[in-house]
PDB file of N, CA and C in Angstrom:
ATOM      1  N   UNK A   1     115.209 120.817  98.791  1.00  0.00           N
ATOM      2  CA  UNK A   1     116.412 120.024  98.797  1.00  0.00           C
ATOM      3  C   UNK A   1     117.536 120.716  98.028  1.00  0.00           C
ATOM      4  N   UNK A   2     117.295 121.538  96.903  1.00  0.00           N
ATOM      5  CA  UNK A   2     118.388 121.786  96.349  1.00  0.00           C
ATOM      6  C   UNK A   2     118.925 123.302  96.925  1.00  0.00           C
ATOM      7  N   UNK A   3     117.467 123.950  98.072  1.00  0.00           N
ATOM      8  CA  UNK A   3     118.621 124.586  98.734  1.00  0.00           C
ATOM      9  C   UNK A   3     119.731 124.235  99.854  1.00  0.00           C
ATOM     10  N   UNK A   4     119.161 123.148 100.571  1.00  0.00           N
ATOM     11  CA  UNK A   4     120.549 122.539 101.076  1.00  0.00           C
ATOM     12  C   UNK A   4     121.560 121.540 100.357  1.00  0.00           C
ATOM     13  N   UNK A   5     121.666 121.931  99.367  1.00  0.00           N
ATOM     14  CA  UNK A   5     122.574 121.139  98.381  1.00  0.00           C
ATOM     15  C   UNK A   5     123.355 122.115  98.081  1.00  0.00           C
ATOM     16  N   UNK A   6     122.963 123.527  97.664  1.00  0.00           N
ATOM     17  CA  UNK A   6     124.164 124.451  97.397  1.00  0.00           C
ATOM     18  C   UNK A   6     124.740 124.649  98.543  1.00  0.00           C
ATOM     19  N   UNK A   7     123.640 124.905  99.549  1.00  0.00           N
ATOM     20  CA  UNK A   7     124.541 125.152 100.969  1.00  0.00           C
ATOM     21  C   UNK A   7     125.733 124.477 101.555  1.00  0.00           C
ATOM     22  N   UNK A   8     125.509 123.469 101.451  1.00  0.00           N
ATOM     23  CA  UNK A   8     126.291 122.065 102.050  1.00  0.00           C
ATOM     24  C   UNK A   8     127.847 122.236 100.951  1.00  0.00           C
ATOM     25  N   UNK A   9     127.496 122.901  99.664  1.00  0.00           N
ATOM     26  CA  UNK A   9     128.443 122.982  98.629  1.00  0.00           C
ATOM     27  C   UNK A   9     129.105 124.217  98.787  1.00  0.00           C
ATOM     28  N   UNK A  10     128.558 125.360  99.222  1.00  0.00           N
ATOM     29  CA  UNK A  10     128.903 126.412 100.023  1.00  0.00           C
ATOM     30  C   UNK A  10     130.176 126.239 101.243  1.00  0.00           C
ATOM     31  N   UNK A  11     129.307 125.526 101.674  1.00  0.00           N
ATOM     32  CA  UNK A  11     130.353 125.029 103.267  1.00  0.00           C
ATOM     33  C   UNK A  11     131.503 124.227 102.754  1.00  0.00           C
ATOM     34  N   UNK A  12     131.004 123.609 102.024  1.00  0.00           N
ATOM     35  CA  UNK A  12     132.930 122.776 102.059  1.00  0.00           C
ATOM     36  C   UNK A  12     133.328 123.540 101.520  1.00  0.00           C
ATOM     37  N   UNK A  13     132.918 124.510 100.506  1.00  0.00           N
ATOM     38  CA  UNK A  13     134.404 125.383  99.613  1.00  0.00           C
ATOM     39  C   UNK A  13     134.590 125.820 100.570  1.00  0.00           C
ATOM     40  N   UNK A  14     134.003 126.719 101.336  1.00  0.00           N
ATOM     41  CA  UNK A  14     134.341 127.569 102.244  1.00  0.00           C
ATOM     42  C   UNK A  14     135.691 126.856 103.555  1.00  0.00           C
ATOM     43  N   UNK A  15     135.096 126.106 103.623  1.00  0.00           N
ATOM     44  CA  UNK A  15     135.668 124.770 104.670  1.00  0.00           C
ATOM     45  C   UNK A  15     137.165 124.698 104.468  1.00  0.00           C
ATOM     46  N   UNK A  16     137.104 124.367 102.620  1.00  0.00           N
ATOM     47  CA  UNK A  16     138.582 124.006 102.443  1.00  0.00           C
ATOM     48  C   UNK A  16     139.068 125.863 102.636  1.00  0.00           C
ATOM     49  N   UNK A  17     138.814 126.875 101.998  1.00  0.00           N
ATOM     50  CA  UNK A  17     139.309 127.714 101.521  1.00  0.00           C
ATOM     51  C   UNK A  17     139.946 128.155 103.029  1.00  0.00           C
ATOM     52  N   UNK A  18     139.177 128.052 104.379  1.00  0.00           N
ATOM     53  CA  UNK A  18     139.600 127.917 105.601  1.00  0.00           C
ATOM     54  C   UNK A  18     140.539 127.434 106.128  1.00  0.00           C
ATOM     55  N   UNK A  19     140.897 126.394 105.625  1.00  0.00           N
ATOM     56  CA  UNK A  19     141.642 125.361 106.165  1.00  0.00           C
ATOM     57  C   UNK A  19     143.129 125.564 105.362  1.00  0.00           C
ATOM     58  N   UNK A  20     142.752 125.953 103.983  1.00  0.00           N
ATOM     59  CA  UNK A  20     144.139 126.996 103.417  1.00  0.00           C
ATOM     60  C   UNK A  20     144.721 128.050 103.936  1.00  0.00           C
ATOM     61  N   UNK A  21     143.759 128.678 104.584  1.00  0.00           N
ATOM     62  CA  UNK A  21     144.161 130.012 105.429  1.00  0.00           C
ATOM     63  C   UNK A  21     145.029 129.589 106.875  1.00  0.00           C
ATOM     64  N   UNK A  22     144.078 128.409 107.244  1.00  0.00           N
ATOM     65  CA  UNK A  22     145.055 127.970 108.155  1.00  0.00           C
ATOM     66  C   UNK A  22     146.758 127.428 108.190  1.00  0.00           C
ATOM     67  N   UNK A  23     146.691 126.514 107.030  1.00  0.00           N
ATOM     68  CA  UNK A  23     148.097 126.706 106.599  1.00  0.00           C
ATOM     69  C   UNK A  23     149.146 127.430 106.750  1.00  0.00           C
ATOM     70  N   UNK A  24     148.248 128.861 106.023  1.00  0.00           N
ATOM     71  CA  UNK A  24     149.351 130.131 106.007  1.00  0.00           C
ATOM     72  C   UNK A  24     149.009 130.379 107.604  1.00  0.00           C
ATOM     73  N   UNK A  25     148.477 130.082 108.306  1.00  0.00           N
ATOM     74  CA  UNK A  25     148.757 130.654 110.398  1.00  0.00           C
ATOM     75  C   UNK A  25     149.084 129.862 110.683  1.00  0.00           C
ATOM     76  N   UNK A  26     149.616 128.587 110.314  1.00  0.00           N
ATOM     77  CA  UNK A  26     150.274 127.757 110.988  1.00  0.00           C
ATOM     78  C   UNK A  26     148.796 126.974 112.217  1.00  0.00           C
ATOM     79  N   UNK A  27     148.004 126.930 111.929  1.00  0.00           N
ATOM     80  CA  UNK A  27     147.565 126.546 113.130  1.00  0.00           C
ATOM     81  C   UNK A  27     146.817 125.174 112.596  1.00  0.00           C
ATOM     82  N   UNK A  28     147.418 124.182 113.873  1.00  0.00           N
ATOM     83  CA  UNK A  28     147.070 122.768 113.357  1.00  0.00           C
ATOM     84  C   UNK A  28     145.828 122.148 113.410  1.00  0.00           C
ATOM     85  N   UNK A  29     144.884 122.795 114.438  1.00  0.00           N
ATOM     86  CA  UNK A  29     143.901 122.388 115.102  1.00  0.00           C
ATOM     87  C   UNK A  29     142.841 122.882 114.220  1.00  0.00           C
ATOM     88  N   UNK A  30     142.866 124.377 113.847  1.00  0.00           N
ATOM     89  CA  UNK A  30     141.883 125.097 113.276  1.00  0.00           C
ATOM     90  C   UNK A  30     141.816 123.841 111.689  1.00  0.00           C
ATOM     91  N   UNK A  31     143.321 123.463 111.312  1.00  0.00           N
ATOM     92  CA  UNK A  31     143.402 123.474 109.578  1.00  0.00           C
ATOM     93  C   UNK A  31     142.601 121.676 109.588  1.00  0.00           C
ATOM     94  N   UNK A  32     142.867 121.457 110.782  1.00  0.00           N
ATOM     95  CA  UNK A  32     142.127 119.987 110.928  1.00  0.00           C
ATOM     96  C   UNK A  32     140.850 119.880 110.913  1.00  0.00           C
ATOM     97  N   UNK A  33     139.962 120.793 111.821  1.00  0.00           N
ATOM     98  CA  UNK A  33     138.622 120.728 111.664  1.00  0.00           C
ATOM     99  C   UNK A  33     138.077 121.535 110.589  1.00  0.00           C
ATOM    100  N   UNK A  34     139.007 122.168 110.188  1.00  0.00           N
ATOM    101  CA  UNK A  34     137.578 122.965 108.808  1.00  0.00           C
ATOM    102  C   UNK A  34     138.094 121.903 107.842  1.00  0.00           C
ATOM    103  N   UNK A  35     139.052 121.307 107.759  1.00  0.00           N
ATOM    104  CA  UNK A  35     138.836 120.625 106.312  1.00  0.00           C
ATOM    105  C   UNK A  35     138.205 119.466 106.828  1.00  0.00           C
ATOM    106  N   UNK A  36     138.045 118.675 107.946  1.00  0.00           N
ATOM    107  CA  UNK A  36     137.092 117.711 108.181  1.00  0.00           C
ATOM    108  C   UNK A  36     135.857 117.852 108.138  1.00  0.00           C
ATOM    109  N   UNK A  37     135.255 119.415 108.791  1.00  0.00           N
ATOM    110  CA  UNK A  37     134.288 119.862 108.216  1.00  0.00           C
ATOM    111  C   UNK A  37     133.855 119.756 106.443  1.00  0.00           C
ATOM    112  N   UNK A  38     134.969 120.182 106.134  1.00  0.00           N
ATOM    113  CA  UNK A  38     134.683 120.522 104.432  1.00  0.00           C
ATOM    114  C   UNK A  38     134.377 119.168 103.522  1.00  0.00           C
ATOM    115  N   UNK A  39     135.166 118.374 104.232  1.00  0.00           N
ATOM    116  CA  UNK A  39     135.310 116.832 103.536  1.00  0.00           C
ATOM    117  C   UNK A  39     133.956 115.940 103.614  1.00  0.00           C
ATOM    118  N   UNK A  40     133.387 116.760 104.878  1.00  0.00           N
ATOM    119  CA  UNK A  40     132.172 115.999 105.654  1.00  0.00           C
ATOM    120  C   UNK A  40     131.036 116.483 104.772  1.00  0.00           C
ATOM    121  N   UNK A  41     131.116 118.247 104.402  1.00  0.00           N
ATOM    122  CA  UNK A  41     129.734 118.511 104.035  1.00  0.00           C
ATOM    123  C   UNK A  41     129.591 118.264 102.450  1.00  0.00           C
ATOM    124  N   UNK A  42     131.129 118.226 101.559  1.00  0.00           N
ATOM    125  CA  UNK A  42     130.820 118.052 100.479  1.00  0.00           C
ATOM    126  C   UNK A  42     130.478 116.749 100.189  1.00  0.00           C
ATOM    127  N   UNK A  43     130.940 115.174 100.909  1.00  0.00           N
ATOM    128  CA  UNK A  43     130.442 114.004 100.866  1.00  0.00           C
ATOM    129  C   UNK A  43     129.251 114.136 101.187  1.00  0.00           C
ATOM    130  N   UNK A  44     128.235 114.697 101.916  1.00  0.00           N
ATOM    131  CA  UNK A  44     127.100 114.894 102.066  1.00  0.00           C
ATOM    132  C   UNK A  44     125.705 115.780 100.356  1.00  0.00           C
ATOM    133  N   UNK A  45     126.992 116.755 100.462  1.00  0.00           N
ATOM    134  CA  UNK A  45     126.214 116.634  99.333  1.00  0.00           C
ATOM    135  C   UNK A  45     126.293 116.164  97.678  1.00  0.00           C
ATOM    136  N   UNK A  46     127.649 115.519  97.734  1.00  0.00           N
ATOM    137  CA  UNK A  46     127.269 114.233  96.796  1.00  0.00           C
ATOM    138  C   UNK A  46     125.826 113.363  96.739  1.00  0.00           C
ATOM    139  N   UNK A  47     125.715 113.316  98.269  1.00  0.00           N
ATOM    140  CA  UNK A  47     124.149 112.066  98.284  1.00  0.00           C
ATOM    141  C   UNK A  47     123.329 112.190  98.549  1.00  0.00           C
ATOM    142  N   UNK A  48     123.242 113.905  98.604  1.00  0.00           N
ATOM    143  CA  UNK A  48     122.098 114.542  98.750  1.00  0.00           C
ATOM    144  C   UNK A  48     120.928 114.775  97.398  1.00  0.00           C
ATOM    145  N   UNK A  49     119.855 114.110  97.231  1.00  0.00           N
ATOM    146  CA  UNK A  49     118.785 113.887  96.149  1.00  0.00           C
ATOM    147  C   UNK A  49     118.746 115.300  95.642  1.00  0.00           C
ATOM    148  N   UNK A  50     118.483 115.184  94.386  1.00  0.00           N
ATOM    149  CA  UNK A  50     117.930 116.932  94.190  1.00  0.00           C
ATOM    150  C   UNK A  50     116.364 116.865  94.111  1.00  0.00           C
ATOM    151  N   UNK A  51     115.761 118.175  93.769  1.00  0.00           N
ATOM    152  CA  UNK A  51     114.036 118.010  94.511  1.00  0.00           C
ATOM    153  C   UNK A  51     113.182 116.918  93.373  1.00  0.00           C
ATOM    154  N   UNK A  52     113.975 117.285  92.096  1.00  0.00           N
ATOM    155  CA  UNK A  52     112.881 115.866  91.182  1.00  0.00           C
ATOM    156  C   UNK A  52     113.600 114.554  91.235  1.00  0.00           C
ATOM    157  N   UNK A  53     114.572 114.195  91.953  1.00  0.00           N
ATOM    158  CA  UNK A  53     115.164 112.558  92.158  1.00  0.00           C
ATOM    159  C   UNK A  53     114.147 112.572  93.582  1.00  0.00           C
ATOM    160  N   UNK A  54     113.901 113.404  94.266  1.00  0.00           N
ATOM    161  CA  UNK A  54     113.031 113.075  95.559  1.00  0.00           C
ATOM    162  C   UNK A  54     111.622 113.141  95.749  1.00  0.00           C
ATOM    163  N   UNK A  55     111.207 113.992  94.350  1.00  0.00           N
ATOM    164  CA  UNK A  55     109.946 113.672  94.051  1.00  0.00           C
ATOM    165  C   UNK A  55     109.762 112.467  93.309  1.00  0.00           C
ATOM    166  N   UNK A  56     110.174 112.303  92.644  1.00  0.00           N
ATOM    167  CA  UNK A  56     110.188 110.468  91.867  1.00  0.00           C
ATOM    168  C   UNK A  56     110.774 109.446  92.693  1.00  0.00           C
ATOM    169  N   UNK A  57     111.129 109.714  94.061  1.00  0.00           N
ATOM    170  CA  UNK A  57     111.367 108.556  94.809  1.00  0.00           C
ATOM    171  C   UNK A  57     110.037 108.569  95.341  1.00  0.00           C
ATOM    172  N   UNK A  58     109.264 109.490  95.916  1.00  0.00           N
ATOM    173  CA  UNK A  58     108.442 109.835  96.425  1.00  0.00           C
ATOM    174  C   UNK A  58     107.198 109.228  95.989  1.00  0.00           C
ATOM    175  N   UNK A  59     107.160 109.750  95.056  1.00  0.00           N
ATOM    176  CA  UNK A  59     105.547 109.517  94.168  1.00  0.00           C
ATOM    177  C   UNK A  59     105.122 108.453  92.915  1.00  0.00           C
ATOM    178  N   UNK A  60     106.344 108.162  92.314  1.00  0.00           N
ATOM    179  CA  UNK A  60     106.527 106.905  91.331  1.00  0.00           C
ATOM    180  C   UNK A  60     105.953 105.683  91.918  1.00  0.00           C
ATOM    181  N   UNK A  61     106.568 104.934  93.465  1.00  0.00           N
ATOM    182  CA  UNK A  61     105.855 104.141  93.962  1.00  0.00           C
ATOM    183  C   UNK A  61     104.650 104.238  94.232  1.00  0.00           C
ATOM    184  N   UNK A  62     104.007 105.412  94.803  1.00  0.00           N
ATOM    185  CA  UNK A  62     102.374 105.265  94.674  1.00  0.00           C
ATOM    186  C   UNK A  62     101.669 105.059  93.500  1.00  0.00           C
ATOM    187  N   UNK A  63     102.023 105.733  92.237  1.00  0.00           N
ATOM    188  CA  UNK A  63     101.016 105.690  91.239  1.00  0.00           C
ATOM    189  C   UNK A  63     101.401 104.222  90.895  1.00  0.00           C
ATOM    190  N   UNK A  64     102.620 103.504  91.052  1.00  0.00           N
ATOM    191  CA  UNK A  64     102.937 102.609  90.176  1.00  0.00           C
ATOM    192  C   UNK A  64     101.802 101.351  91.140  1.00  0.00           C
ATOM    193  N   UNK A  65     102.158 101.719  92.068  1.00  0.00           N
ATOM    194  CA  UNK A  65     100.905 100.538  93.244  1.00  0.00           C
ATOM    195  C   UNK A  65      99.585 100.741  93.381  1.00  0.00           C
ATOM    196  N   UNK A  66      99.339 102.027  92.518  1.00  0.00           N
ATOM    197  CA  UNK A  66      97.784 102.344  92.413  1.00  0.00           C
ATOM    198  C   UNK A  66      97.083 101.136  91.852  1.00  0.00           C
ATOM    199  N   UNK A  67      95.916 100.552  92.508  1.00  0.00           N
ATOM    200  CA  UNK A  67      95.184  99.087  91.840  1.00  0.00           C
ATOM    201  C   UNK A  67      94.367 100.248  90.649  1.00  0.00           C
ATOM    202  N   UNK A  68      94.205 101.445  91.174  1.00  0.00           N
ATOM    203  CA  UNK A  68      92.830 102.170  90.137  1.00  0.00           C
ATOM    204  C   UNK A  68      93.599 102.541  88.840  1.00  0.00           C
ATOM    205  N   UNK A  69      94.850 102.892  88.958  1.00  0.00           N
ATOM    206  CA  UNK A  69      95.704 102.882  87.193  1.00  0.00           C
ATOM    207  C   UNK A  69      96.433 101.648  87.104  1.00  0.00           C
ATOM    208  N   UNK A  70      96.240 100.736  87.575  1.00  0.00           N
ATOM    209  CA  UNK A  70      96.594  99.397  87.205  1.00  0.00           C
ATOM    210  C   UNK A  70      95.455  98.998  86.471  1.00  0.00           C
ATOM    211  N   UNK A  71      93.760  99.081  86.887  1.00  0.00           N
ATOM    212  CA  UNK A  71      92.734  98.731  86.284  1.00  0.00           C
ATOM    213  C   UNK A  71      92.955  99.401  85.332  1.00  0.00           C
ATOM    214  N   UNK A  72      93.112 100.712  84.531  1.00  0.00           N
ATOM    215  CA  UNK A  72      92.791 101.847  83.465  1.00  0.00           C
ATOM    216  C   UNK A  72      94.433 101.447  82.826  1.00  0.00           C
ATOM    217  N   UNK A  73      94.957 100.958  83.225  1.00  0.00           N
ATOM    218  CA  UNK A  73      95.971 100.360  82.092  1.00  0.00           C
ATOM    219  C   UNK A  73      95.828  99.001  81.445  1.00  0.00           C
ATOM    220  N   UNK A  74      95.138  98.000  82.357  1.00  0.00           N
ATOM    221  CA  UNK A  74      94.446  96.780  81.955  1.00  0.00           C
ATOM    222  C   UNK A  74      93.733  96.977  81.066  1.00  0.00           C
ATOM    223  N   UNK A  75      92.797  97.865  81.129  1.00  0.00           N
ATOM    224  CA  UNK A  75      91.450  98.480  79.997  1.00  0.00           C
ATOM    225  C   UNK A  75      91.891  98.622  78.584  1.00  0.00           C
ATOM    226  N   UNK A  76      93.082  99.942  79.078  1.00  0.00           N
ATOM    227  CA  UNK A  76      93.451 100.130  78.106  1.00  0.00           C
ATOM    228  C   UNK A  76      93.997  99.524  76.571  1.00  0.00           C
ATOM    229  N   UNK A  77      95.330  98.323  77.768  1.00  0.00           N
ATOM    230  CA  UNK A  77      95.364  97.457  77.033  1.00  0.00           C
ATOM    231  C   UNK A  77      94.706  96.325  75.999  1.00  0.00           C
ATOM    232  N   UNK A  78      93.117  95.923  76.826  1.00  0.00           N
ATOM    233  CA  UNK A  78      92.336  95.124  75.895  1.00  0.00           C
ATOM    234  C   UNK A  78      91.979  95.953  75.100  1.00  0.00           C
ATOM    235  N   UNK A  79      91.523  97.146  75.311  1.00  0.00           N
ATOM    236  CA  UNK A  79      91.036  98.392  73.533  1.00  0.00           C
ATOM    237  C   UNK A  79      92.076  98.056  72.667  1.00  0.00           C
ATOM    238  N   UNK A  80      93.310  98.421  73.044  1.00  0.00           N
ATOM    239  CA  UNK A  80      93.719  98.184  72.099  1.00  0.00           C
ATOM    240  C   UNK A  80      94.181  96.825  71.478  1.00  0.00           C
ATOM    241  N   UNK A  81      94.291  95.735  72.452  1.00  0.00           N
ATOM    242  CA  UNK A  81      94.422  94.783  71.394  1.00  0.00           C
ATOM    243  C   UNK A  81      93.436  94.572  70.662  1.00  0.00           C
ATOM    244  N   UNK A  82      91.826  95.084  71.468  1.00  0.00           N
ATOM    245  CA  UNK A  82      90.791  94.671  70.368  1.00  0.00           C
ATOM    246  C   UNK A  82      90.737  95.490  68.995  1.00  0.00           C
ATOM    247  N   UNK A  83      91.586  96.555  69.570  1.00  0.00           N
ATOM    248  CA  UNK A  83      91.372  97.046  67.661  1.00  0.00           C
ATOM    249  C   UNK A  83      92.362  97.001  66.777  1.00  0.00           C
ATOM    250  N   UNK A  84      93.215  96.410  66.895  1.00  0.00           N
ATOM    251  CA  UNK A  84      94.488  96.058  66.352  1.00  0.00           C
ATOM    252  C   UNK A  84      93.767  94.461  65.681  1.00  0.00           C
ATOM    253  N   UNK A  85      92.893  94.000  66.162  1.00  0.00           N
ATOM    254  CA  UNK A  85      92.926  92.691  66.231  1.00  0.00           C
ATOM    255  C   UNK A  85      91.555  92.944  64.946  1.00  0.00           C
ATOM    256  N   UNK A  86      90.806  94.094  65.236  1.00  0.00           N
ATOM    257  CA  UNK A  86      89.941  94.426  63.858  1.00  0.00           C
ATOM    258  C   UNK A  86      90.134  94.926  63.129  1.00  0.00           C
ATOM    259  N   UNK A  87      91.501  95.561  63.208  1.00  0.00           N
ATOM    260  CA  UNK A  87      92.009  96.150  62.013  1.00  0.00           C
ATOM    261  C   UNK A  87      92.262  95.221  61.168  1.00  0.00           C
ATOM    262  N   UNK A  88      93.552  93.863  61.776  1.00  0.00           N
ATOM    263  CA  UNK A  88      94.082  92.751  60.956  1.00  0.00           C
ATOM    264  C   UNK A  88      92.995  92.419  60.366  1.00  0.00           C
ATOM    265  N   UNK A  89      91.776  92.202  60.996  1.00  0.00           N
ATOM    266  CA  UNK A  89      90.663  91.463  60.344  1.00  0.00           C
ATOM    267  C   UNK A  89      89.655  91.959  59.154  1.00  0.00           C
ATOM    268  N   UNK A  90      89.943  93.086  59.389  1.00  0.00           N
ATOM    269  CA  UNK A  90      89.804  93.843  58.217  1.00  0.00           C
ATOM    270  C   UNK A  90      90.113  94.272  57.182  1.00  0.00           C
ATOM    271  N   UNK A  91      91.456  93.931  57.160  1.00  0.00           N
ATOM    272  CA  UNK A  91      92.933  93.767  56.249  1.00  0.00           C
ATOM    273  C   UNK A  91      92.906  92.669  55.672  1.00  0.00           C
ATOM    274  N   UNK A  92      92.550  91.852  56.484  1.00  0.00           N
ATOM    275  CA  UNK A  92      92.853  90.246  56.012  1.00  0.00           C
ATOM    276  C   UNK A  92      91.567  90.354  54.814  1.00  0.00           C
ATOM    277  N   UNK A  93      90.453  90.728  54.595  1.00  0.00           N
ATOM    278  CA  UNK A  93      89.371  90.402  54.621  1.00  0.00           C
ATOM    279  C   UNK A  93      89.202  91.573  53.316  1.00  0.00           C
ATOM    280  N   UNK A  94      89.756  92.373  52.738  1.00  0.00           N
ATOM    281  CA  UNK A  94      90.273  93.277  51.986  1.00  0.00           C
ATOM    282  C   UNK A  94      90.880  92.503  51.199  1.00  0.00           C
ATOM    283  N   UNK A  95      92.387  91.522  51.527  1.00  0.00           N
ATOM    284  CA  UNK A  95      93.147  91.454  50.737  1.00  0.00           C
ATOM    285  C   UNK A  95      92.812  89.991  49.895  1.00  0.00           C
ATOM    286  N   UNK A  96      91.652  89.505  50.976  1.00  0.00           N
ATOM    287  CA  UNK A  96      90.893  88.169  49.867  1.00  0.00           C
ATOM    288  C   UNK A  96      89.868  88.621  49.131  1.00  0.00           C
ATOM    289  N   UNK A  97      89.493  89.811  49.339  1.00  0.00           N
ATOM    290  CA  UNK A  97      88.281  90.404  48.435  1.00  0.00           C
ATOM    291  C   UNK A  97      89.474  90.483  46.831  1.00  0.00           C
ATOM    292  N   UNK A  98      89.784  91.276  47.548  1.00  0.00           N
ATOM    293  CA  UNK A  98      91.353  91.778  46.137  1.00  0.00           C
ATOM    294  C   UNK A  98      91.802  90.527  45.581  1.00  0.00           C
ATOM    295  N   UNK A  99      92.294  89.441  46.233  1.00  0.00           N
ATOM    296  CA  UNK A  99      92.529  88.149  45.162  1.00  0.00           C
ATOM    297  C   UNK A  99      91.854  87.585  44.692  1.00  0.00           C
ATOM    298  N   UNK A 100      90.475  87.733  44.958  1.00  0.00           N
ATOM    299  CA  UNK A 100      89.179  86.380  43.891  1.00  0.00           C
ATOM    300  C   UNK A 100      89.172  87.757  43.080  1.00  0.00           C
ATOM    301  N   UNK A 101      89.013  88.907  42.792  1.00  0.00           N
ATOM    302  CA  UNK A 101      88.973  89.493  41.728  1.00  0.00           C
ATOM    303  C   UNK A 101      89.963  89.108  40.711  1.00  0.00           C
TER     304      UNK A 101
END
């Protein structure tokens, strides 16, 4: 993709730089279509993706709809609340040992 992105960026400079030349020949027809050309390919590649906006359009939706890393993020998640949840309890359980002393 991002070699037809310079290309397309190629062509309109070129397009306009054409269409200046035409100017100086006076010719109406030529100075009309290269800059419509030029106008055409550089709006094109304004909205043209580059290759990692089209790989992350691409592939983000699959992993994100994967049920098998949806399960291994579920997992994940209960580990860790369970040990967050034995840490507190272990903390808690520390800091009443420490006050009856």
């Amino acid at each position: 993709m991002d070699k037809i992105s310079i290309s397309l960026a190629l062509l309109g400079l070129l397009c306009l730089y054409l269409s200046a030349l035409a100017v100086y020949w006076d010719s109406v027809k030529f100075f009309t279509f290269s800059l419509l050309v030029g106008i055409l390919s550089l709006i094109a590649w304004v909205f043209i993706p580059s290759s990692q906006t089209l790989a992350a359009m691409k592939v983000l939706p699959a992993v994100v709809n994967n049920q098998r890393i949806k399960g291994v993020a579920e997992n994940a998640l209960e580990l860790t609340e369970q040990f967050l949840q034995d840490k507190l309890e272990s903390l808690m359980s520390k800091e009443k040992s420490g006050a009856e002393k």
